[in-house]
Protein backbone atom coordinates (compact mmCIF):
# COMPACT_ATOMS: atom_id res chain seq x y z
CA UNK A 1 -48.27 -1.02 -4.64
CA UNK A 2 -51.82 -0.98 -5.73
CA UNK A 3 -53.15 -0.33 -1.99
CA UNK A 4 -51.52 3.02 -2.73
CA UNK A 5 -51.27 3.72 -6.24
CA UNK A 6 -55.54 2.92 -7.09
CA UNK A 7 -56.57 5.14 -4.32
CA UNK A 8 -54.55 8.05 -5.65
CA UNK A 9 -55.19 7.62 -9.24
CA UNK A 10 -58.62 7.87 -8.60
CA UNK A 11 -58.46 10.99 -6.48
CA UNK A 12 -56.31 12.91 -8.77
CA UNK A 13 -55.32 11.09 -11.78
CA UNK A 14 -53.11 9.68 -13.47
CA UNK A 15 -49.49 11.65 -13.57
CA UNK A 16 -50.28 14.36 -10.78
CA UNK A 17 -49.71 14.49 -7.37
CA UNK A 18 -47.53 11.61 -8.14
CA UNK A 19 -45.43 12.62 -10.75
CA UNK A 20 -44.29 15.81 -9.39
CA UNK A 21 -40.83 16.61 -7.08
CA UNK A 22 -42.96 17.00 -4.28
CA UNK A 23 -43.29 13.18 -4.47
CA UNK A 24 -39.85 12.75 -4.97
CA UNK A 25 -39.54 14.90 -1.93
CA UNK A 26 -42.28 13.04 0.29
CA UNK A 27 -40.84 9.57 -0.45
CA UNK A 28 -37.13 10.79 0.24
CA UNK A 29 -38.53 11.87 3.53
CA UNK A 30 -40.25 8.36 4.26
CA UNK A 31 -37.38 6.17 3.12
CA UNK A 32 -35.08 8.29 5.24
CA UNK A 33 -34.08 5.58 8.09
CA UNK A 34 -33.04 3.40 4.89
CA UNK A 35 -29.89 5.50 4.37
CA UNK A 36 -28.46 4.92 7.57
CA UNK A 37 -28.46 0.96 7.04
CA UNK A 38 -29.00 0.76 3.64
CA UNK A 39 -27.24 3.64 1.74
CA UNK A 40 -26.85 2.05 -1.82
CA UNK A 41 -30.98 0.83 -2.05
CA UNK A 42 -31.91 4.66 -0.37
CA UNK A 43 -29.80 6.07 -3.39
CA UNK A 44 -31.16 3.24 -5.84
CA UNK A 45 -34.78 4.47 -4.89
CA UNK A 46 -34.39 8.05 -5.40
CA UNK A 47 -32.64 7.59 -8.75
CA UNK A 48 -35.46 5.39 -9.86
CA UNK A 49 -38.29 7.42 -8.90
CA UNK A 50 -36.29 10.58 -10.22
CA UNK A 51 -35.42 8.99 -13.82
CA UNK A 52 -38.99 7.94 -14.10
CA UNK A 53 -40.19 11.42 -13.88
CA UNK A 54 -37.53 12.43 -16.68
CA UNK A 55 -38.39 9.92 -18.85
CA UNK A 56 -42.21 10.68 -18.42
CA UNK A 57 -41.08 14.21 -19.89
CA UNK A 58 -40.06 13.07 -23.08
CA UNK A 59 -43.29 11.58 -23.95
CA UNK A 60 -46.28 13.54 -26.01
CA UNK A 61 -48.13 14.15 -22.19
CA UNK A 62 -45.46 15.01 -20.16
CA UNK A 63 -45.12 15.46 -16.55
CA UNK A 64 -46.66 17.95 -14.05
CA UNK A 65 -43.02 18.42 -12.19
CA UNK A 66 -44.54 21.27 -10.29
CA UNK A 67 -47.87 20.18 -9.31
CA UNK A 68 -49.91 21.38 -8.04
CA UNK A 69 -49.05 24.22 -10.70
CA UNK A 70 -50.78 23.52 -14.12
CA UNK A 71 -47.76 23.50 -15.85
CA UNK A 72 -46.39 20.34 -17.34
CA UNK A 73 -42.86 20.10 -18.16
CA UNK A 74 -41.66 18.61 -21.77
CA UNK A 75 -38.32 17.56 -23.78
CA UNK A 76 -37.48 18.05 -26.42
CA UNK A 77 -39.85 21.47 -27.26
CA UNK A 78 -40.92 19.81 -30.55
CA UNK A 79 -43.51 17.80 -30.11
CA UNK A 80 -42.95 15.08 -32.90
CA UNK A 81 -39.49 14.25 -31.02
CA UNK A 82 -40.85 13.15 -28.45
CA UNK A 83 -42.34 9.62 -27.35
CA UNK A 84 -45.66 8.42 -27.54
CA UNK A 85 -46.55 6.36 -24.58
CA UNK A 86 -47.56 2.63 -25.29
CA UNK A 87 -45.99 2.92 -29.19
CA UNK A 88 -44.22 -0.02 -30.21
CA UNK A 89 -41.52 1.49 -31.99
CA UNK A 90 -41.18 4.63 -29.65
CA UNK A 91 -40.91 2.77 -26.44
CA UNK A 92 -39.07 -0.12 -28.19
CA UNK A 93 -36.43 1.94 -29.58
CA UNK A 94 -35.39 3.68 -26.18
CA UNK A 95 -35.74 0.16 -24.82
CA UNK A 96 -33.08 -0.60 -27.41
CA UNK A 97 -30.96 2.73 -26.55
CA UNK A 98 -31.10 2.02 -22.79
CA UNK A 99 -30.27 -1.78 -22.89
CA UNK A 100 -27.08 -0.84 -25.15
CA UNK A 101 -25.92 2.13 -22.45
CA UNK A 102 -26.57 -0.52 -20.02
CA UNK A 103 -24.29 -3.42 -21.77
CA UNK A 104 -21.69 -0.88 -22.46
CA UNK A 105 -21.81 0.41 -19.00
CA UNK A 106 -21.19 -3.25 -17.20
CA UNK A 107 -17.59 -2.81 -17.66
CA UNK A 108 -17.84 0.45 -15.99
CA UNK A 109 -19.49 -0.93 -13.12
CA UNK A 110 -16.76 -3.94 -12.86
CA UNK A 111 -13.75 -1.20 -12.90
CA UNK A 112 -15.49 0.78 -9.58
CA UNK A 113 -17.84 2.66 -11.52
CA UNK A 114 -17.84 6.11 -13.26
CA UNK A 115 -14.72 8.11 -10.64
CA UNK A 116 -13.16 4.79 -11.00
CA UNK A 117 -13.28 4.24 -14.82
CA UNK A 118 -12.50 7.96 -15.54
CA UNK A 119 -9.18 7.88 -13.23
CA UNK A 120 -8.66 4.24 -15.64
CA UNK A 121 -8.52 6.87 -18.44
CA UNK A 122 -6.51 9.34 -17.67
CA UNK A 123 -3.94 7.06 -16.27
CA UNK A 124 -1.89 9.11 -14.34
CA UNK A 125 0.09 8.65 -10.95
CA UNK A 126 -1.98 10.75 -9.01
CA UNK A 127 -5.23 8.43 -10.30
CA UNK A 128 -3.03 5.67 -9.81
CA UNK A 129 -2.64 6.86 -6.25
CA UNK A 130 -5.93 7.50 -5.69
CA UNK A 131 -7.18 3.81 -6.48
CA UNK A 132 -4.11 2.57 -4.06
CA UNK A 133 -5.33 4.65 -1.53
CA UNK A 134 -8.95 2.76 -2.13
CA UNK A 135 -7.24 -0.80 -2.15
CA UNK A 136 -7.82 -3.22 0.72
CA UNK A 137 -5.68 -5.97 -0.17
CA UNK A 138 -2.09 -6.00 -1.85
CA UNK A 139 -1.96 -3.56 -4.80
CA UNK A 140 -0.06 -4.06 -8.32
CA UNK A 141 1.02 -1.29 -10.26
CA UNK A 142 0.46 -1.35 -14.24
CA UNK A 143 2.60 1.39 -15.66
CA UNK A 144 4.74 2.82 -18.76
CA UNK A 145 7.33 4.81 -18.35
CA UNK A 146 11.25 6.01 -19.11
CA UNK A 147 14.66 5.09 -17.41
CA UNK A 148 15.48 7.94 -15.28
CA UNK A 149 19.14 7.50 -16.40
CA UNK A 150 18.98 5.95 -19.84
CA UNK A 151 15.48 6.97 -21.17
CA UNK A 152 14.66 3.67 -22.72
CA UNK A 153 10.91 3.02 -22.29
CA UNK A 154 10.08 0.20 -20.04
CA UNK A 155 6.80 -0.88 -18.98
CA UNK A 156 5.41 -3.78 -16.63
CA UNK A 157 3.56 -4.49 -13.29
CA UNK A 158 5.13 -4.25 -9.88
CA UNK A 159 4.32 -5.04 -6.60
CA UNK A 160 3.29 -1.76 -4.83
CA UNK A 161 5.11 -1.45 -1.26
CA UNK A 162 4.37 2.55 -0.41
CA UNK A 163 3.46 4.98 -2.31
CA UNK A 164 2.59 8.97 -1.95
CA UNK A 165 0.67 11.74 -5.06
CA UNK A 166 4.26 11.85 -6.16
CA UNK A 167 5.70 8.43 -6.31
CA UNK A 168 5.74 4.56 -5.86
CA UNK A 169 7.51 2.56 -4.27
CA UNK A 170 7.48 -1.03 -6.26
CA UNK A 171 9.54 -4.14 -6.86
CA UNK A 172 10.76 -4.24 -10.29
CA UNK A 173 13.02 -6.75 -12.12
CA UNK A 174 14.02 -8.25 -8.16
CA UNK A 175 14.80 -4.60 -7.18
CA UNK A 176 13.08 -1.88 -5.35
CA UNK A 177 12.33 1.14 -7.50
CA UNK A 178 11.31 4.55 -7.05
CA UNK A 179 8.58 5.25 -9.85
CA UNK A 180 8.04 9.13 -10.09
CA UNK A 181 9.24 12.10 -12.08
CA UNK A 182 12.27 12.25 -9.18
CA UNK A 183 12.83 8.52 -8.71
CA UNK A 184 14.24 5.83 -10.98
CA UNK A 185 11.19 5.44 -13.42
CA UNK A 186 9.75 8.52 -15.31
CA UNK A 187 5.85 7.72 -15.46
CA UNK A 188 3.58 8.36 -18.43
CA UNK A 189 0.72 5.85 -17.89
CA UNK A 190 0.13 4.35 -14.90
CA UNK A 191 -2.90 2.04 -13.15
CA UNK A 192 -3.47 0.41 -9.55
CA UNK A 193 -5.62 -2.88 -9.74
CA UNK A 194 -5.91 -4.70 -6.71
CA UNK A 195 -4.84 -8.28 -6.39
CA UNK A 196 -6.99 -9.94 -3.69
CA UNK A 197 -4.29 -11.17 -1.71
CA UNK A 198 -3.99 -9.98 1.77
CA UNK A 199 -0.80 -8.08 2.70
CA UNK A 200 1.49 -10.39 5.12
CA UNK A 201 3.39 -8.02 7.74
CA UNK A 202 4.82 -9.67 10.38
CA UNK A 203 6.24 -8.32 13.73
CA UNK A 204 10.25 -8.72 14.57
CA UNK A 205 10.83 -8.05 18.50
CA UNK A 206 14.55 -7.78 18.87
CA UNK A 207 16.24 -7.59 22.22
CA UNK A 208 20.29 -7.98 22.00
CA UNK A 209 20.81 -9.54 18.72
CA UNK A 210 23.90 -9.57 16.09
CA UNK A 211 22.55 -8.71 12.74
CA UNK A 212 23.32 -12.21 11.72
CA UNK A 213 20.98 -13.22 13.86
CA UNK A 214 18.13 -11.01 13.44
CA UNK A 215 18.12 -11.96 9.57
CA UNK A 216 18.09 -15.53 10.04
CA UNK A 217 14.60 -14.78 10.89
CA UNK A 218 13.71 -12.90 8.07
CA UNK A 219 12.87 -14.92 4.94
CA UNK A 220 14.23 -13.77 1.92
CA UNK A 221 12.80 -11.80 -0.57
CA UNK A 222 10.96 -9.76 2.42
CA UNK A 223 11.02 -5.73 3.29
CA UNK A 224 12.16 -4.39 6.86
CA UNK A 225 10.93 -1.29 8.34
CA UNK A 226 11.31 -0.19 11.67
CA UNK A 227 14.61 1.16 13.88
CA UNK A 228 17.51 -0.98 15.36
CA UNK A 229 19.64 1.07 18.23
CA UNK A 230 22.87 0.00 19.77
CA UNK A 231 23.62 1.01 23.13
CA UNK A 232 27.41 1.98 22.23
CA UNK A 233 28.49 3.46 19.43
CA UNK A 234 29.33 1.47 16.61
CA UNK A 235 30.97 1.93 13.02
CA UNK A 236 28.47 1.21 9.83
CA UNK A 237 30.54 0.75 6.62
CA UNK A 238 28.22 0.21 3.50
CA UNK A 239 28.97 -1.66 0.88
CA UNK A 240 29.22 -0.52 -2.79
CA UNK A 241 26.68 -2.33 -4.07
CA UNK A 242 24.01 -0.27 -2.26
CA UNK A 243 25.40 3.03 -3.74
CA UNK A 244 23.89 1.51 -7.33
CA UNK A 245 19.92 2.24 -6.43
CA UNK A 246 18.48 4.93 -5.45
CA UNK A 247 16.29 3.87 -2.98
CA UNK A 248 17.95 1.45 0.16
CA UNK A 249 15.70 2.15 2.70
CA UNK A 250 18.59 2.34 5.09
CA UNK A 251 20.01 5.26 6.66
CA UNK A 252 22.26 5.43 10.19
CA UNK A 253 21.61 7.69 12.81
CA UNK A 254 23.68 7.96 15.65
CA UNK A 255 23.27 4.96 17.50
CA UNK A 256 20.41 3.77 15.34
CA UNK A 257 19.71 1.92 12.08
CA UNK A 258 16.55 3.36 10.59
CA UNK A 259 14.78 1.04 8.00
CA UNK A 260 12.29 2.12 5.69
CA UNK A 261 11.33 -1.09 2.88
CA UNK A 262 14.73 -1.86 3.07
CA UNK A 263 15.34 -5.20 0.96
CA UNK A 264 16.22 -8.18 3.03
CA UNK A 265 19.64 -8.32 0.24
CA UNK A 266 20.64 -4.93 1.40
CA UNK A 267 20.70 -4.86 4.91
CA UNK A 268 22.68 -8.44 4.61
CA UNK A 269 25.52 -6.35 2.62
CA UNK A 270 25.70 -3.83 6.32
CA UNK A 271 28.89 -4.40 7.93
CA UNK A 272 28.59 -3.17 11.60
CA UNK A 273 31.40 -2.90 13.62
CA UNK A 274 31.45 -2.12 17.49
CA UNK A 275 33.87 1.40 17.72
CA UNK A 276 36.37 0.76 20.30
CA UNK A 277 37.84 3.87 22.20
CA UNK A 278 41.53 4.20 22.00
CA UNK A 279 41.13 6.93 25.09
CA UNK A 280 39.56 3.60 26.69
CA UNK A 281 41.69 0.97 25.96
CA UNK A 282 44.50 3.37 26.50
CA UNK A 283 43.12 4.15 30.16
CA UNK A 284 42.96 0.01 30.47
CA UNK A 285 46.69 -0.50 30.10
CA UNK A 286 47.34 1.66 32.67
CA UNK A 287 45.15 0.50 34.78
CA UNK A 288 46.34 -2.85 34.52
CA UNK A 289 50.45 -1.72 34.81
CA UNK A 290 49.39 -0.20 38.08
CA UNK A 291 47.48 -3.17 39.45
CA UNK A 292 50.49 -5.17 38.19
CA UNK A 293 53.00 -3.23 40.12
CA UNK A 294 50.54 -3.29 42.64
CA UNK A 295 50.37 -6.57 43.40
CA UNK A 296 54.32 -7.50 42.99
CA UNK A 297 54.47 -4.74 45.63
CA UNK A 298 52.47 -7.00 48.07
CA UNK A 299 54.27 -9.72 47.22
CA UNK A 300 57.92 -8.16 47.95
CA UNK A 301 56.69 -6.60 51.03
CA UNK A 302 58.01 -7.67 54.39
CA UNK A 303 56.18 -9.13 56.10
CA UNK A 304 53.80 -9.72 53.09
CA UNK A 305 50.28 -8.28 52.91
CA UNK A 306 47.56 -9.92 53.99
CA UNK A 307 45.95 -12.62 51.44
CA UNK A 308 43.01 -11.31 51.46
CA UNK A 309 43.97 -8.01 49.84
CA UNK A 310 45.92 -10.37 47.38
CA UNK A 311 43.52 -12.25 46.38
CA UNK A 312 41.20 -9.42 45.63
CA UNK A 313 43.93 -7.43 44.06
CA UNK A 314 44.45 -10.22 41.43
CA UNK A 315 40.80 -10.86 41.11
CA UNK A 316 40.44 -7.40 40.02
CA UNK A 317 43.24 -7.52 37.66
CA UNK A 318 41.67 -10.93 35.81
CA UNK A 319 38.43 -8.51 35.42
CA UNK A 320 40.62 -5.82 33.79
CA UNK A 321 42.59 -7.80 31.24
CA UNK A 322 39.69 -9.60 30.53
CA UNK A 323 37.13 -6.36 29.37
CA UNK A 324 40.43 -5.27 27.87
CA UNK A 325 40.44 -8.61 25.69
CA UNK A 326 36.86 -7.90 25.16
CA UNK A 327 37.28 -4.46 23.30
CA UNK A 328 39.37 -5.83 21.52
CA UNK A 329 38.35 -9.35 19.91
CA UNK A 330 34.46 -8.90 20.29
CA UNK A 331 33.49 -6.20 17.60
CA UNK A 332 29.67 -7.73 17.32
CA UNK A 333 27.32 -5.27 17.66
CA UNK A 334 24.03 -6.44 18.73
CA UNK A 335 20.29 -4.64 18.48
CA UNK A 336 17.18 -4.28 19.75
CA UNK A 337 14.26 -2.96 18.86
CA UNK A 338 10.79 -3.53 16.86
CA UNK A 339 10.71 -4.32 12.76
CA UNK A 340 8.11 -5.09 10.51
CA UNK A 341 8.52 -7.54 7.67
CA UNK A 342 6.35 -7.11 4.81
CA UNK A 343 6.39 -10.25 2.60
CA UNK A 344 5.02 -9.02 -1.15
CA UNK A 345 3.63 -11.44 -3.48
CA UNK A 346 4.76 -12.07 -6.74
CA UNK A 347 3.73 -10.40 -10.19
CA UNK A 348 3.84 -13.00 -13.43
CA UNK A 349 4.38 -11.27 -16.66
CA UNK A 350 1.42 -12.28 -19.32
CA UNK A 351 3.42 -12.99 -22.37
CA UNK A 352 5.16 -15.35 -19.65
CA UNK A 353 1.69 -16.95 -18.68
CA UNK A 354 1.13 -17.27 -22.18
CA UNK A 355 4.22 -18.87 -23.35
CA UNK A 356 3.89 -21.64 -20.73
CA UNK A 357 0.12 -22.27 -21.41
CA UNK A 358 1.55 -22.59 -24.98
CA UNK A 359 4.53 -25.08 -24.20
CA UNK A 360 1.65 -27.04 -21.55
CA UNK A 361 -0.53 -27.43 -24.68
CA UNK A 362 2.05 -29.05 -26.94
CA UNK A 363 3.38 -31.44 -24.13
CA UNK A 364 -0.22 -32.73 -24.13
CA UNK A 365 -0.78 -36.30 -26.01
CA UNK A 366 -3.67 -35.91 -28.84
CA UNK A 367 -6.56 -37.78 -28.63
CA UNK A 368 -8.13 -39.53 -31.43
């Protein structure tokens, strides 16, 4: 900007009234509508104008940080440390040093930068957390860890379905696992990376089905979350199989089925049954022995009662042993309610990648 730069160089000088944080100050104050549209180039502009007065510091001349005070502000004290501006092998040695910290830094800056790199590091699940917390698309946990039961070390990557400072909740080995200090997996390194893929949920609305029904619509491999209620009560007996993890994501309430990630595999393996009354079929019977003798009363009467009161007599009767046959051949239950579906990609193992790349390469004719 030589309209602006010339002008003040030749009032003041060079490294004055521009080198000083009052400058810093003044252009903060100019560029100030930048950081409400354009946050990262207002913070770009301060850094650069602040590092440039740092680095003028460690040269031979120094910087006037406090103009328009006298006093000019130097690093290192000793004067044969520091750079001389314009050398060749000053200025091209912390051209050297700053090009290096910037090559090393690049994979910094493809991680997420310096919070991002540092919570790479240290590896732990509340890190881990905190870059799954970041993620906008479906999230893959890298971790290490020990078998709750057996402590064998395992380690792999796992599609991430919930997860909390304490815990995940991942697919591992075509099961869903709890990975925390309390949960199937004992942690001791663990990473988030995100995958790119968007998250697939879609919306279940269920209005009177049998659970039959209601998973015919669910593809497998998928996640269900969400309530199912029954009207009546019902009996829920689980099945063994769901005793062996420790997370099923199912849990009965009353009326209600409450589903939290619950594998499409486990709620097949629920066996509801609608819970007939004895009191009510008990009160049927002998409702249907009166209407019975009832209506052989009508019929032995003399002169016989009216048709009309027959007719309706039997018709009521039909309706009786008919809910009565109901109670007891029908035990469907059937739901309604709302359920998510959460569909999770897939994770490949590398050492799997590789082995096929391998086998792909040998299949391949050589050319001569």
């Amino acid at each position: 900007m030589p309209f602006i730069s010339v002008p003040l160089e030749r009032r003041w000088g060079h490294r004055t009234v521009t080198h000083c944080l009052l400058a810093l100050l003044a252009v903060g104050a100019v560029a100030t509508p930048l950081a409400f549209c354009r946050g990262a180039c207002f913070a770009a502009l301060l850094i650069g104008f602040g590092s440039h007065l740092v680095a003028d510091c460690g040269t031979k001349s120094g910087a006037p940080l406090f103009f328009p005070s006298p006093a000019i502000c130097v690093f290192p004290a000793g004067d044969r440390f520091r750079i001389r501006t314009g050398s060749l092998l000053g200025e091209g040695l912390l051209l050297a040093v700053v090009l290096i910290l910037l090559a090393a830094l690049m994979p910094v800056s493809r991680i997420g930068g310096i919070w991002r790199a540092s919570r790479y590091l240290i590896a732990t699940p509340r890190t881990a957390w905190a870059d799954y917390r970041e993620a906008r698309t479906e999230a893959v946990l890298q971790f290490e860890g020990r078998w709750q039961d057996t402590r064998q070390p395992v380690a792999g990557e796992a599609v991430v379905l919930d997860a909390t400072q304490d815990w995940f909740l991942i697919v591992f080995q075509g099961a869903t696992r709890i990975y925390g200090d309390l949960g199937d997996i004992i942690p001791d390194r663990s990473r988030v990376r995100e995958t790119g893929r968007p998250i697939r949920v879609d919306t279940l609305q269920i209005q009177a089905q049998t659970l039959e029904k209601i998973l015919d619509r669910v593809a497998g491999g998928s996640f269900l979350s969400g309530r199912l209620e029954n009207g009546s009560a019902f009996r829920l007996d689980l099945d063994e199989r769901l005793s062996q993890g420790r997370h099923t994501g199912i849990r009965l309430s009353g009326r209600e089925i409450h589903l939290a990630f619950a594998p499409r595999s486990h709620v097949a393996l629920l066996r509801p049954e609608a819970f007939t009354s004895p009191q009510r079929v008990a009160e049927l019977r002998a409702e249907i022995r009166d209407l019975q003798a009832q209506i052989n009363d009508m019929q032995l009467r003399r002169p016989p009662a009216h048709y009309l009161r027959l007719q309706g007599a039997q018709e009521k009767l039909q309706a009786r042993q008919g809910l009565l046959d109901l109670l007891l051949s029908d035990r469907a239950v059937r739901f309604s309610g709302c359920l998510s579906v959460r569909m999770p990609g897939k994770t490949e193992d590398r050492r799997q990648k590789t082995e096929v790349r391998r086998q792909n390469e040998k299949r391949k004719p050589s050319s001569f």
